[in-house]
N, C-alpha and C. Protein backbone atom coordinates (compact mmCIF):
# COMPACT_ATOMS: atom_id res chain seq x y z
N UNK A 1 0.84 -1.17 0.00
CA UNK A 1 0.00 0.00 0.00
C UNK A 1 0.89 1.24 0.00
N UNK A 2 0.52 2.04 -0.99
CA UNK A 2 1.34 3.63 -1.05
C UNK A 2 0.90 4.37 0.02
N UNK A 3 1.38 5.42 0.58
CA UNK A 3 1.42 6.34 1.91
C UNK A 3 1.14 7.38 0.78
N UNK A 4 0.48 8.03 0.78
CA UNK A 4 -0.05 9.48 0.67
C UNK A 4 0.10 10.38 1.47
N UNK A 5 1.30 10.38 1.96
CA UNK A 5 1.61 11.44 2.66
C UNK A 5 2.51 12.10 2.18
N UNK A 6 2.79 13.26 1.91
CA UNK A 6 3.43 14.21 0.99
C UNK A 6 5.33 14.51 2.05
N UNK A 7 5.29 14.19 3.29
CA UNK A 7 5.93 14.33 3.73
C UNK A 7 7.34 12.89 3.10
N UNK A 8 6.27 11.89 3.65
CA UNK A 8 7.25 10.37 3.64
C UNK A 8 7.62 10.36 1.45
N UNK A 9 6.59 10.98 1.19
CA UNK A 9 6.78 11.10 -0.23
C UNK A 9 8.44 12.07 -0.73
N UNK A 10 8.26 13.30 -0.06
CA UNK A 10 9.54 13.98 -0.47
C UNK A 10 10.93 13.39 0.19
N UNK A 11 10.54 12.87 1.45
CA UNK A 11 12.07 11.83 2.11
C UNK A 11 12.45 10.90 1.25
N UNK A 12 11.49 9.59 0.50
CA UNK A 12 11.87 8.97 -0.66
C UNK A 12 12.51 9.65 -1.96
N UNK A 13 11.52 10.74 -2.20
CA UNK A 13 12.62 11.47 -3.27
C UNK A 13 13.65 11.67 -2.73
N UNK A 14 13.63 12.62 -1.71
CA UNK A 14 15.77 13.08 -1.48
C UNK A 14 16.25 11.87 -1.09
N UNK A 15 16.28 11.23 -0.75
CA UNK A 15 16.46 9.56 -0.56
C UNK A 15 17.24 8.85 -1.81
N UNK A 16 16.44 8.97 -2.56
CA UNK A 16 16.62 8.62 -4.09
C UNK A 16 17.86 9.41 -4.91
N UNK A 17 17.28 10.81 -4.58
CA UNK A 17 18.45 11.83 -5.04
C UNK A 17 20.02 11.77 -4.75
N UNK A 18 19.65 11.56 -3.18
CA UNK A 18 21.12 11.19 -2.77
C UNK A 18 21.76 9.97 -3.30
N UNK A 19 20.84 8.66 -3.20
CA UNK A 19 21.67 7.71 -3.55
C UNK A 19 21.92 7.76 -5.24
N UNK A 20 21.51 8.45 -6.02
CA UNK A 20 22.25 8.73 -7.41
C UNK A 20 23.47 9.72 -7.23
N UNK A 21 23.52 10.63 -5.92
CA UNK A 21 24.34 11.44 -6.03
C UNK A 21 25.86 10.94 -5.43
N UNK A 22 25.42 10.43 -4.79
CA UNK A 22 26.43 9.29 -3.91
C UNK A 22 26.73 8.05 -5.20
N UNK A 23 25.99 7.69 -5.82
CA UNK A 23 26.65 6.73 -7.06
C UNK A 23 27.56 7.50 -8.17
N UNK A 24 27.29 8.81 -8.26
CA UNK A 24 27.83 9.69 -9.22
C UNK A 24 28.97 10.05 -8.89
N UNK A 25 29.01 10.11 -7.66
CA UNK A 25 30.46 11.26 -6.98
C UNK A 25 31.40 9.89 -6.80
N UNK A 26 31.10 8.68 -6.24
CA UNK A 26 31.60 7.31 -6.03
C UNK A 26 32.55 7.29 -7.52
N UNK A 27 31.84 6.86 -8.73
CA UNK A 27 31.80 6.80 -10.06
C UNK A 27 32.54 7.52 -10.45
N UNK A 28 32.88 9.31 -10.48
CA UNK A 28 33.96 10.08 -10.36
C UNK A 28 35.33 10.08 -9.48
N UNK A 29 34.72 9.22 -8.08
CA UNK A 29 36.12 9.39 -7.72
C UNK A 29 37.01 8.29 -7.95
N UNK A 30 36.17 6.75 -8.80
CA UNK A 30 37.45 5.73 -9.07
C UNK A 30 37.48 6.60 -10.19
N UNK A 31 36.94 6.99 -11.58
CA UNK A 31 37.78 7.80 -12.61
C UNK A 31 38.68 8.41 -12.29
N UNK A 32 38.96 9.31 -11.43
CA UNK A 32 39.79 10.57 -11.34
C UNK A 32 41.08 9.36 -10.25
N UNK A 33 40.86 8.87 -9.75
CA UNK A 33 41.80 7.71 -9.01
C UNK A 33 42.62 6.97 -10.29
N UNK A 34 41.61 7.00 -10.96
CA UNK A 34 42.10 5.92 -11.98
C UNK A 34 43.08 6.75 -12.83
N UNK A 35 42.53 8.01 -13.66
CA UNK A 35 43.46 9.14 -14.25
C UNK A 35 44.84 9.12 -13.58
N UNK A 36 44.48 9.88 -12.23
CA UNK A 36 45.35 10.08 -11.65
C UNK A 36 47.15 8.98 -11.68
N UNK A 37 46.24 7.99 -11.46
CA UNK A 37 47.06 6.86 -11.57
C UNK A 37 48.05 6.59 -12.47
N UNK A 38 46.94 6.68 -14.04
CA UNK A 38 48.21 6.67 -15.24
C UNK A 38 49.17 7.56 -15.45
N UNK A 39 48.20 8.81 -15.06
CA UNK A 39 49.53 10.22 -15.22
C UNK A 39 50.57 9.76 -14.35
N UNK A 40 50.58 9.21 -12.75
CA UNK A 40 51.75 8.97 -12.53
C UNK A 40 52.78 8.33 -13.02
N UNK A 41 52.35 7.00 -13.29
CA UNK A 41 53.62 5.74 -14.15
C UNK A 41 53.35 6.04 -15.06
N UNK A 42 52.82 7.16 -15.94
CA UNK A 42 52.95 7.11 -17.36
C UNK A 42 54.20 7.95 -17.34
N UNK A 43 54.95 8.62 -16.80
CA UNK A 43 56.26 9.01 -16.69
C UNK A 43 57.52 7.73 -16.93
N UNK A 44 57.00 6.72 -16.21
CA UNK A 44 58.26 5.46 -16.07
C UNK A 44 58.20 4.71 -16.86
N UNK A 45 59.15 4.29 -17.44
CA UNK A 45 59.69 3.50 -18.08
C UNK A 45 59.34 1.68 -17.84
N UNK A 46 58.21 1.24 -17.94
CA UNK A 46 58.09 -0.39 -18.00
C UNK A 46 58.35 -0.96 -19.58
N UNK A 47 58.87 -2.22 -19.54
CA UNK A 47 59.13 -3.05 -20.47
C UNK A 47 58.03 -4.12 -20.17
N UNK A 48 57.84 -4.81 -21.59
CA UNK A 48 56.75 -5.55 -21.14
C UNK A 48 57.28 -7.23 -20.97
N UNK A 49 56.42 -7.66 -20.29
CA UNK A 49 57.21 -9.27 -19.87
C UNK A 49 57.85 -9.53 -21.46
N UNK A 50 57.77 -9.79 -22.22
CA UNK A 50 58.01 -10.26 -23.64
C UNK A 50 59.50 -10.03 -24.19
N UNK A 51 59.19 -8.47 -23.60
CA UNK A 51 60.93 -7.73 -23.71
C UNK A 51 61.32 -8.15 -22.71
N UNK A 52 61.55 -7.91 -21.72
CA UNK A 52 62.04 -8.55 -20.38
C UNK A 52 62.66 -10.15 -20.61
N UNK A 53 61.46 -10.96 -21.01
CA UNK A 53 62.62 -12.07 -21.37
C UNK A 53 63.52 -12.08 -22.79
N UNK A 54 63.14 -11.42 -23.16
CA UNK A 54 64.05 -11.40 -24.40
C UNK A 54 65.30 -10.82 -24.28
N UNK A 55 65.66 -10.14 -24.02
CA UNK A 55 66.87 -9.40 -23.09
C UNK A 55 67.61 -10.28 -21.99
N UNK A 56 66.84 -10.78 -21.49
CA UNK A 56 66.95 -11.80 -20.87
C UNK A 56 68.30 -13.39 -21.24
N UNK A 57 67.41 -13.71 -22.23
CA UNK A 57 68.06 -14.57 -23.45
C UNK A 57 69.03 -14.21 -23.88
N UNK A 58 69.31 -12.55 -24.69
CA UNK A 58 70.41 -12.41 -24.86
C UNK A 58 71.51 -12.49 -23.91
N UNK A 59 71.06 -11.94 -22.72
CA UNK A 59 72.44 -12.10 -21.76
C UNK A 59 72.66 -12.79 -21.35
N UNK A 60 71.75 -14.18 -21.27
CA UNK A 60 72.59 -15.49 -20.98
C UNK A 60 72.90 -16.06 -22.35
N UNK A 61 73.01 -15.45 -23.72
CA UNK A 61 73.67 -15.96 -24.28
C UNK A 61 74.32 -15.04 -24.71
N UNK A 62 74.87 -13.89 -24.61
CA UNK A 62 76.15 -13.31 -24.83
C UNK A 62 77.23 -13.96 -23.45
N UNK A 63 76.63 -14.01 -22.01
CA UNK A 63 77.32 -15.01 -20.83
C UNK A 63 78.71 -15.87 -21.27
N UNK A 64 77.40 -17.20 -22.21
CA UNK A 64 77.38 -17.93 -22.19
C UNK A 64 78.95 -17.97 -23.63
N UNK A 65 78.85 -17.16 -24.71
CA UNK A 65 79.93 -16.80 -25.81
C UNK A 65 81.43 -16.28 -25.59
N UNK A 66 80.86 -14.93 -23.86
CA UNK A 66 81.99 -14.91 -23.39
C UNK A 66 82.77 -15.55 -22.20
N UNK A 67 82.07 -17.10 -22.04
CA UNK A 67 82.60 -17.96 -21.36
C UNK A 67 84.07 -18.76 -22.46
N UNK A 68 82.72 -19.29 -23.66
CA UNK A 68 83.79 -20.19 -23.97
C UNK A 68 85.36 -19.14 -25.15
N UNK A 69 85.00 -18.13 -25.20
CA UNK A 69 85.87 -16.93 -25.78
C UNK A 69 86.84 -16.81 -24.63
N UNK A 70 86.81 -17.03 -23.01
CA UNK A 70 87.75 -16.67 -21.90
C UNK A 70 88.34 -18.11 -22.05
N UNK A 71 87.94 -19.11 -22.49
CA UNK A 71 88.14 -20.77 -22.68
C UNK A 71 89.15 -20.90 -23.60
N UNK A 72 88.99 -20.45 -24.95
CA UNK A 72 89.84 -20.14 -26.20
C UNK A 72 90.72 -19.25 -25.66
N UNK A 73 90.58 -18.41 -25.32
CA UNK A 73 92.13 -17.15 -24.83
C UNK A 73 92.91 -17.84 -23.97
N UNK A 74 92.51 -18.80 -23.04
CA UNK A 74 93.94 -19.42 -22.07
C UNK A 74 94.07 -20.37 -22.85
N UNK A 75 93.28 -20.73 -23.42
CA UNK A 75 94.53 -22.45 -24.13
C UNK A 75 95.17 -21.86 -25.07
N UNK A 76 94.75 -20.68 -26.12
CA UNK A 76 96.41 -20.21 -26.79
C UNK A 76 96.97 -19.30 -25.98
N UNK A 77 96.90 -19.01 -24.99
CA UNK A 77 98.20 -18.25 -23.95
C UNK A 77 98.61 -19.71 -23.91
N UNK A 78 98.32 -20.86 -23.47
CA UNK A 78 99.00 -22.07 -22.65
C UNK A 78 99.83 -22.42 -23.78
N UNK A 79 99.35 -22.16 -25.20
CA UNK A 79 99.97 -22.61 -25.87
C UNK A 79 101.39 -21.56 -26.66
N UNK A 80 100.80 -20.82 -26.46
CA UNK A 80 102.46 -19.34 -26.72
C UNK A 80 102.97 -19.80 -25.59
N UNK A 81 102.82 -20.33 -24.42
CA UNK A 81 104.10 -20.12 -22.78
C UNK A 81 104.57 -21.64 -23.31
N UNK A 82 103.86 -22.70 -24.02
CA UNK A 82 104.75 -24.02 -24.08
C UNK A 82 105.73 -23.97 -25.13
């Protein structure tokens, strides 16, 4: 049953009002959180996993070239001192 009372009637409206206004301002403040956010690390420098291992790879295999290159340089020193 509806209340016809003009009083309990305008409390449901501002009632109503608020909770759109409170969904609106909510709604603005993850946007502006969210903005906020990218402007910060959008200054820094991330690589993305993909690059990260790829770079990765190379330096364990450049490592790995100037291992056996330090391998080759003493056996012909060993071999100029014999």
């Amino acid at each position: 049953m509806q209340s016809e009372n003009p009083l309990i009637a305008d409390f449901v409206k501002m009632a109503n009002a608020a909770a759109g206004t409170f969904a609106g301002m909510t709604r603005e403040a993850r946007e502006g959180a969210r903005d906020r956010m990218k402007e910060a690390l959008g200054g820094l420098d991330f690589v993305s996993r993909e690059e990260f291992d790829t770079v990765k790879e190379m330096a364990s295999r450049a490592r790995e070239e100037n291992e056996k290159l330090a391998e080759r340089i003493a056996a012909l020193e060993a071999k100029l001192k014999a």
